[in-house]
N, C-alpha and C. Protein backbone atom coordinates (compact mmCIF):
# COMPACT_ATOMS: atom_id res chain seq x y z
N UNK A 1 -91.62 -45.71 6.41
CA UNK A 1 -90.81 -46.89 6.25
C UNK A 1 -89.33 -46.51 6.29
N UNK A 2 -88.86 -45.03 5.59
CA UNK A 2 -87.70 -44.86 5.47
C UNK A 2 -87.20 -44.60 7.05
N UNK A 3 -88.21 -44.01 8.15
CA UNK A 3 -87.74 -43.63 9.34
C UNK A 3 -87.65 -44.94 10.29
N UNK A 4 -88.49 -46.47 9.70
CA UNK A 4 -87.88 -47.22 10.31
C UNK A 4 -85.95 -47.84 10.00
N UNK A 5 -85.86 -47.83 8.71
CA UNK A 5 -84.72 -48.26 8.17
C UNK A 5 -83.64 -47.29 9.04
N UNK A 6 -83.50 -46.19 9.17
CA UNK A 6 -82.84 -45.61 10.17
C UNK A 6 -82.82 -45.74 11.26
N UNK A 7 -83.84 -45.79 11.72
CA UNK A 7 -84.05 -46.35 13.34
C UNK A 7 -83.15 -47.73 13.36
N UNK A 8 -83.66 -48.79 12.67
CA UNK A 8 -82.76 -49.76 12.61
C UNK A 8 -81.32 -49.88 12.32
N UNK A 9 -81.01 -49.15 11.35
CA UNK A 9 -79.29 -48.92 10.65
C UNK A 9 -78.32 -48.51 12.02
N UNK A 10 -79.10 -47.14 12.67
CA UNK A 10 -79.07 -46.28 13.87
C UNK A 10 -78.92 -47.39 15.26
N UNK A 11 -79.50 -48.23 15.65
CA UNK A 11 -79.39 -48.98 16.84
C UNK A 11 -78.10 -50.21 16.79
N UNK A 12 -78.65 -50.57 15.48
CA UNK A 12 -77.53 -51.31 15.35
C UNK A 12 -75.93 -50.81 15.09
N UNK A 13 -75.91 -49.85 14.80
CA UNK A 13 -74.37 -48.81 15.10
C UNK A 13 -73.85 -48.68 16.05
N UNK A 14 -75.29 -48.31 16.57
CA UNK A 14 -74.46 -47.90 18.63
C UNK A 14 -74.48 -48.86 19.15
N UNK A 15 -75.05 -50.32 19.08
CA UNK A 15 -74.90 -51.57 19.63
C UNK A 15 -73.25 -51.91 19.26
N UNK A 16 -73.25 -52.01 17.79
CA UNK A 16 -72.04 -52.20 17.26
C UNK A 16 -70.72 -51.76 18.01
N UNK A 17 -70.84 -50.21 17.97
CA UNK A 17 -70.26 -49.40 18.57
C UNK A 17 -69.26 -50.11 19.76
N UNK A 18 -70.36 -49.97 20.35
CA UNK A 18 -69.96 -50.45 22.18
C UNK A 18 -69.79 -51.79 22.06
N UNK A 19 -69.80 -52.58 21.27
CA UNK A 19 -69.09 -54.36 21.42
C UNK A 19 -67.85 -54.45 21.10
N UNK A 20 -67.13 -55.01 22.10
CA UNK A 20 -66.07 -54.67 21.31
C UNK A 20 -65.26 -56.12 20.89
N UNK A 21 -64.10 -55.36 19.85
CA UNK A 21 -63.73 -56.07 19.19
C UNK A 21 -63.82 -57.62 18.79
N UNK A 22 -63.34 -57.95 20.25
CA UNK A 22 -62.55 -59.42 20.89
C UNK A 22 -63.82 -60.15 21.07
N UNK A 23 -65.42 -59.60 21.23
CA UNK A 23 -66.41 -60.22 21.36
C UNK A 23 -67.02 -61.46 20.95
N UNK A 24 -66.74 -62.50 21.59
CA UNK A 24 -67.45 -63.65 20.42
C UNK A 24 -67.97 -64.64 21.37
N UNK A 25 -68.85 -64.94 20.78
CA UNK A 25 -69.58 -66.06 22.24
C UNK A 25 -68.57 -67.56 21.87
N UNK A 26 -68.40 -68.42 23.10
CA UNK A 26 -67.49 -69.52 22.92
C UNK A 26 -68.02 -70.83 22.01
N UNK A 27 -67.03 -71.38 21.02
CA UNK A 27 -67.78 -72.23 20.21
C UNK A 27 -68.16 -73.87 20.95
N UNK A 28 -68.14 -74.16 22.34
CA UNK A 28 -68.77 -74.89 22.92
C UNK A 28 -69.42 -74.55 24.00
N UNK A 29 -70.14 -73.67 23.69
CA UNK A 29 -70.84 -72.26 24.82
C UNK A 29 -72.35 -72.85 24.55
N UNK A 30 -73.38 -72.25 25.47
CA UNK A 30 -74.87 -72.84 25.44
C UNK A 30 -75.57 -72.32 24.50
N UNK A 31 -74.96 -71.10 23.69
CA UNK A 31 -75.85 -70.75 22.30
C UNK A 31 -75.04 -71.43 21.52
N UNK A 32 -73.96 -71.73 21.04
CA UNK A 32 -73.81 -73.10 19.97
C UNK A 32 -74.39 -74.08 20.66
N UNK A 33 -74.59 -75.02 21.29
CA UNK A 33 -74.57 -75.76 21.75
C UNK A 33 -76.56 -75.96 21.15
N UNK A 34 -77.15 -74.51 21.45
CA UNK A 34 -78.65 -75.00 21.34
C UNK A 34 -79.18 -74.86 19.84
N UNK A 35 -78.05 -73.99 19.20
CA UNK A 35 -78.24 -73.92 17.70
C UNK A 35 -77.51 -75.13 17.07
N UNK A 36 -76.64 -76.00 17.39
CA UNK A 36 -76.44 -77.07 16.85
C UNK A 36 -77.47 -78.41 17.30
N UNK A 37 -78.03 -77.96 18.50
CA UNK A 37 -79.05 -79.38 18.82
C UNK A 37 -80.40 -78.95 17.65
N UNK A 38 -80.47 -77.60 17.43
CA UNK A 38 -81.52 -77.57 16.62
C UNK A 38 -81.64 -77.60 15.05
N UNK A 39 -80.80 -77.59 14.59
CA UNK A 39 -80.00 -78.03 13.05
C UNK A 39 -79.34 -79.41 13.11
N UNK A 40 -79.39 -79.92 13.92
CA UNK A 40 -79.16 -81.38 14.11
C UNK A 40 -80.42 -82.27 14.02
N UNK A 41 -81.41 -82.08 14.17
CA UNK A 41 -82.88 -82.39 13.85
C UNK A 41 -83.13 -82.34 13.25
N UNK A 42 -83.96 -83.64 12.61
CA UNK A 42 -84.72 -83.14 11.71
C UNK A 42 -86.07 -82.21 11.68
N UNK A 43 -86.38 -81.49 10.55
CA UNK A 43 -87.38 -80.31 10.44
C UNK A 43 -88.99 -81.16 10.72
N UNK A 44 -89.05 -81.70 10.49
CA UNK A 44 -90.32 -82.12 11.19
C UNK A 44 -90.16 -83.05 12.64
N UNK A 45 -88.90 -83.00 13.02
CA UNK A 45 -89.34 -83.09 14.80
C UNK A 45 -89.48 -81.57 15.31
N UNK A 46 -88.65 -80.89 14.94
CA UNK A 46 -88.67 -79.63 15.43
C UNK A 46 -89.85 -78.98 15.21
N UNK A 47 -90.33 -78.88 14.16
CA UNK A 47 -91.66 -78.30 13.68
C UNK A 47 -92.48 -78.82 14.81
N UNK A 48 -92.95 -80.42 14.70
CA UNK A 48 -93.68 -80.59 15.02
C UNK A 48 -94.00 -80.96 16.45
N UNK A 49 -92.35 -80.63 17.06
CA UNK A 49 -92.76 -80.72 18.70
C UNK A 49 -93.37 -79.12 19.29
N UNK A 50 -92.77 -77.91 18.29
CA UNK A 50 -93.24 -76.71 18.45
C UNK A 50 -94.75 -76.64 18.09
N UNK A 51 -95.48 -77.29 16.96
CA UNK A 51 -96.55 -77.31 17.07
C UNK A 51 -97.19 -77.96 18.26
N UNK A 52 -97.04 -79.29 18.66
CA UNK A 52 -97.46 -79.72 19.94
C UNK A 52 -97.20 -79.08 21.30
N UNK A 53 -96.42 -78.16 21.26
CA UNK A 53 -96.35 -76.96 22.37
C UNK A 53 -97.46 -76.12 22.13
N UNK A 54 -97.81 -75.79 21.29
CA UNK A 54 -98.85 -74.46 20.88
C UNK A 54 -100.21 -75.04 20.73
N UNK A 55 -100.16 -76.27 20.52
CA UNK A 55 -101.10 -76.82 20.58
C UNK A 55 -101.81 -76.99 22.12
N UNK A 56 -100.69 -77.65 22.97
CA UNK A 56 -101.33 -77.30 24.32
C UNK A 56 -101.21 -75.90 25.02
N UNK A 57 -100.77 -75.06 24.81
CA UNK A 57 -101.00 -73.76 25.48
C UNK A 57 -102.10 -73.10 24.92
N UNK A 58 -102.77 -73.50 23.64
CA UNK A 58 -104.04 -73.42 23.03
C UNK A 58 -104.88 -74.34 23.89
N UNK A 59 -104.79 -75.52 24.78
CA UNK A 59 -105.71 -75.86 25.49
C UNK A 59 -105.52 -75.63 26.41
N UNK A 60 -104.53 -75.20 27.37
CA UNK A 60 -104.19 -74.59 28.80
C UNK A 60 -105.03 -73.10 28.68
N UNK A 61 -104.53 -72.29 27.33
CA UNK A 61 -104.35 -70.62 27.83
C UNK A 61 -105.33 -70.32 26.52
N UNK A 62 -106.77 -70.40 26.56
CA UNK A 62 -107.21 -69.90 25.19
C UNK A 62 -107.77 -68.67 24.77
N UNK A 63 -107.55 -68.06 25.84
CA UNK A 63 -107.04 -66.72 26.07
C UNK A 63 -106.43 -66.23 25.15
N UNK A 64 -104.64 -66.50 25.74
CA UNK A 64 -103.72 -66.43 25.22
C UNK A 64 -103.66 -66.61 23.56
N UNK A 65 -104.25 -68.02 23.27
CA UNK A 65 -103.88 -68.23 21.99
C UNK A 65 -104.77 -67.69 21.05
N UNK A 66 -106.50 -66.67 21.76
CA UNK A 66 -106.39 -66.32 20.27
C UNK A 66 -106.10 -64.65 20.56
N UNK A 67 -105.78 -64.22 21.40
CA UNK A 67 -104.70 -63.29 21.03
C UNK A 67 -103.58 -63.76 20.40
N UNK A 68 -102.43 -64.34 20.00
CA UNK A 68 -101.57 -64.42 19.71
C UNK A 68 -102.31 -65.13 18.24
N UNK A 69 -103.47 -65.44 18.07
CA UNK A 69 -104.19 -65.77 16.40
C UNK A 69 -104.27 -64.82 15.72
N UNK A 70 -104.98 -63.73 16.59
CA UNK A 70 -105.95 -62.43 16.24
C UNK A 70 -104.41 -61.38 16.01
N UNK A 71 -103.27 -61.38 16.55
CA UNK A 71 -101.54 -60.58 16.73
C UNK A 71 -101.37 -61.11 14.96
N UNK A 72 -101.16 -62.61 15.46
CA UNK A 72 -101.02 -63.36 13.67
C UNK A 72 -101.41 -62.52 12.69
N UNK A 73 -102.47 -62.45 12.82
CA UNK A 73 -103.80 -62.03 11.65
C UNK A 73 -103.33 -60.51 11.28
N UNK A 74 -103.03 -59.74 12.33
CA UNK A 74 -102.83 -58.42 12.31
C UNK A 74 -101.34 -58.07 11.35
N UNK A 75 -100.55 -58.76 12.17
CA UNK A 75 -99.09 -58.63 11.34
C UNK A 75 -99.16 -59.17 9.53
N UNK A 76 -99.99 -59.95 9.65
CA UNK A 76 -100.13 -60.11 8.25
C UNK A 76 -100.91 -59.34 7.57
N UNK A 77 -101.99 -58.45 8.08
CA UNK A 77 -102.37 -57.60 7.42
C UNK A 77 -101.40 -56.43 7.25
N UNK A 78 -100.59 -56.26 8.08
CA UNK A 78 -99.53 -54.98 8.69
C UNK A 78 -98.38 -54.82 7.17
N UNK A 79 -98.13 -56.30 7.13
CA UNK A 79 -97.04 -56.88 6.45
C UNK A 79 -97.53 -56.65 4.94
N UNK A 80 -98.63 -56.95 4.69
CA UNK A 80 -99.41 -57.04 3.28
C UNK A 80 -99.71 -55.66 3.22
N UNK A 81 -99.50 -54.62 3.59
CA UNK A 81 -100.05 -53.19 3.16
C UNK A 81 -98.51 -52.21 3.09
N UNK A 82 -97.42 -52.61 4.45
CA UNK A 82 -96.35 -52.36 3.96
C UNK A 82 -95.93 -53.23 2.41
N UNK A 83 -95.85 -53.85 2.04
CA UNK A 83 -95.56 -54.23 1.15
C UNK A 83 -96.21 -53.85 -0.05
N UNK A 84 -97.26 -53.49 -0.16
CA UNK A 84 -98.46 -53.30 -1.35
C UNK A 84 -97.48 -51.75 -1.45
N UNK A 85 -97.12 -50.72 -0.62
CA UNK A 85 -96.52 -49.33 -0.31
C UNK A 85 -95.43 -49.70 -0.78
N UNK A 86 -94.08 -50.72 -0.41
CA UNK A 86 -92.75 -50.60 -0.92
C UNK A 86 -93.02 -50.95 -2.28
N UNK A 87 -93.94 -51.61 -2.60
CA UNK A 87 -93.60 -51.87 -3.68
C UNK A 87 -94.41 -51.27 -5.26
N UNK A 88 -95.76 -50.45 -4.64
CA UNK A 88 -96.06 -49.04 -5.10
C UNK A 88 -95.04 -47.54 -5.04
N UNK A 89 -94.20 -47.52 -4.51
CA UNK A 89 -92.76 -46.56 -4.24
C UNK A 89 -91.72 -47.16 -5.16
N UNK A 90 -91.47 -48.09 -5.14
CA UNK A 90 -90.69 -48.77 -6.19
C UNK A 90 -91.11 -48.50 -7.57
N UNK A 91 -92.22 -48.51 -8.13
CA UNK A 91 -92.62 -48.22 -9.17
C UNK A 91 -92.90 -47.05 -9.53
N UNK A 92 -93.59 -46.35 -8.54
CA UNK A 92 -93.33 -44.35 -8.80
C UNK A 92 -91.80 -44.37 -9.14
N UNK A 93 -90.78 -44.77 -8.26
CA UNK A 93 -89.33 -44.26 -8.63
C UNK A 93 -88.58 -44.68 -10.10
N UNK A 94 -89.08 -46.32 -9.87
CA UNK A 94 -89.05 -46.67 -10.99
C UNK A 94 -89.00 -45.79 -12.52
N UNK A 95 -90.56 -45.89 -12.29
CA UNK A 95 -90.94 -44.62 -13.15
C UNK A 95 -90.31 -43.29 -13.67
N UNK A 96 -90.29 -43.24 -12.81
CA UNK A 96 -89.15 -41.52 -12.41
C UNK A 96 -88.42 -41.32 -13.62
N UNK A 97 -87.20 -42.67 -12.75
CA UNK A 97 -86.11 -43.14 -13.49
C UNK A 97 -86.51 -43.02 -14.90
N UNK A 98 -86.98 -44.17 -15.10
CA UNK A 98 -86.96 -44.35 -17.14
C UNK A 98 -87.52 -42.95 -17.64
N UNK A 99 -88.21 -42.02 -17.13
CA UNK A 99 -88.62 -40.90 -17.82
C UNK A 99 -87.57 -40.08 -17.48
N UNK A 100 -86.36 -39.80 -17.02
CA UNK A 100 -85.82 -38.89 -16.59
C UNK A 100 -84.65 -38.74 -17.99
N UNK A 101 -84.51 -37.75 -18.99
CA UNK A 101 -83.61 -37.50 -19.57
C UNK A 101 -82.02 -38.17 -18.98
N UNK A 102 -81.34 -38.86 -19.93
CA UNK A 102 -80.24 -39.17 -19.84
C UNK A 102 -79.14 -38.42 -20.40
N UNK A 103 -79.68 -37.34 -21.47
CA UNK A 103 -78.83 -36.97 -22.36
C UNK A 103 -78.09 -35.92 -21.71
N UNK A 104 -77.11 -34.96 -21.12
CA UNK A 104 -76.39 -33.77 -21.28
C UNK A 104 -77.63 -32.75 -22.09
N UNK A 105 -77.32 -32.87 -23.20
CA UNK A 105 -77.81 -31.69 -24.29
C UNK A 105 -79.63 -31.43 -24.05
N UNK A 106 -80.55 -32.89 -23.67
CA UNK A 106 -81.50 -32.77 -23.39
C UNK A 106 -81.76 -32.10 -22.37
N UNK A 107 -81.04 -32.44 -21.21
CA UNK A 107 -81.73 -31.55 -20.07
C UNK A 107 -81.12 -30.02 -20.20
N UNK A 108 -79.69 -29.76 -20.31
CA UNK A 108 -79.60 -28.18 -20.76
C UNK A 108 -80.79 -27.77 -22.05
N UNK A 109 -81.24 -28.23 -22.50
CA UNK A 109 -82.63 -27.55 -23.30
C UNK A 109 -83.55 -27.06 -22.91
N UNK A 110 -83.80 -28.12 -21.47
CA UNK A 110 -85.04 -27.77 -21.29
C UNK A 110 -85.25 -26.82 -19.94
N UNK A 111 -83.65 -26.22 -19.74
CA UNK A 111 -83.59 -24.90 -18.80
C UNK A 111 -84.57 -24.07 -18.86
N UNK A 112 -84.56 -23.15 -18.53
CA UNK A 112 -84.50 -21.63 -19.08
C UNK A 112 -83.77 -21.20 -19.95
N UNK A 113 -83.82 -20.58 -20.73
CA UNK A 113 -82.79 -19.78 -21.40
C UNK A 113 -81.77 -18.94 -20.71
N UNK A 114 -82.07 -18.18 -20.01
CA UNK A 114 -81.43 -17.32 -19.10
C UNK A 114 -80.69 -17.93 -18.34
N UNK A 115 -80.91 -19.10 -18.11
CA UNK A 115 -80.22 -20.03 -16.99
C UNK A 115 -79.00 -20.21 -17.22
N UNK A 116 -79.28 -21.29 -18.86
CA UNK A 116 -78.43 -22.07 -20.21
C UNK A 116 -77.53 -21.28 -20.18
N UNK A 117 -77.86 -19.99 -20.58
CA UNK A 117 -76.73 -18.68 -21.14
C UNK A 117 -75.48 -18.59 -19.72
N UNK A 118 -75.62 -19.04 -18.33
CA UNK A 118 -75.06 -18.51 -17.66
C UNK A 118 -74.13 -19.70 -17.57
């Protein structure tokens, strides 16, 4: 998990990188333009004209749709086991933490002697 978070931190740098400054898409440009027609709707037209799309490519392509059921199914299992892991890691560290001496004097104790002395 930690080598995706880098991978990601990592792409998005060098994307970053190379955009430069002055970059900005125009505010009456065709991506405002399709993100304001779609926040301009209400959530159940939008919902539910996207469901009536999927609904017929489920009767055109049914193929298609139960792969993209059976993809569903998978990512949520994918999603539910990463998560069961971040958040079993969280609690080992957790853990860690509250047991880990806070004191100065505690942890020089529990050196070596030979160590302490130096």
């Amino acid at each position: 998990m930690l080598k995706f978070i880098f991978n990601a931190v990592f792409w998005t740098a060098l994307v970053a990188a190379f955009t430069p400054q002055t970059f900005a898409a125009p505010p009456d440009g065709a991506f405002a333009r399709t993100v304001a027609a779609y926040f301009s709707e209400p959530a159940e037209t939008t919902f539910g004209r996207t469901r009536a799309e999927a609904e017929a490519l489920c009767q055109r392509e049914t193929q298609a749709c139960d792969v993209i059921n059976e993809l569903a199914r998978f990512t949520g299992i994918v999603a539910g086991v990463a998560a069961d892991r971040a958040e079993r890691a969280y609690e080992e560290r957790m853990s860690e933490h509250r047991s880990a001496p806070t004191d100065l004097d505690q942890l020089l104790s529990e050196l070596p002697a030979e160590r302490a002395a130096r």
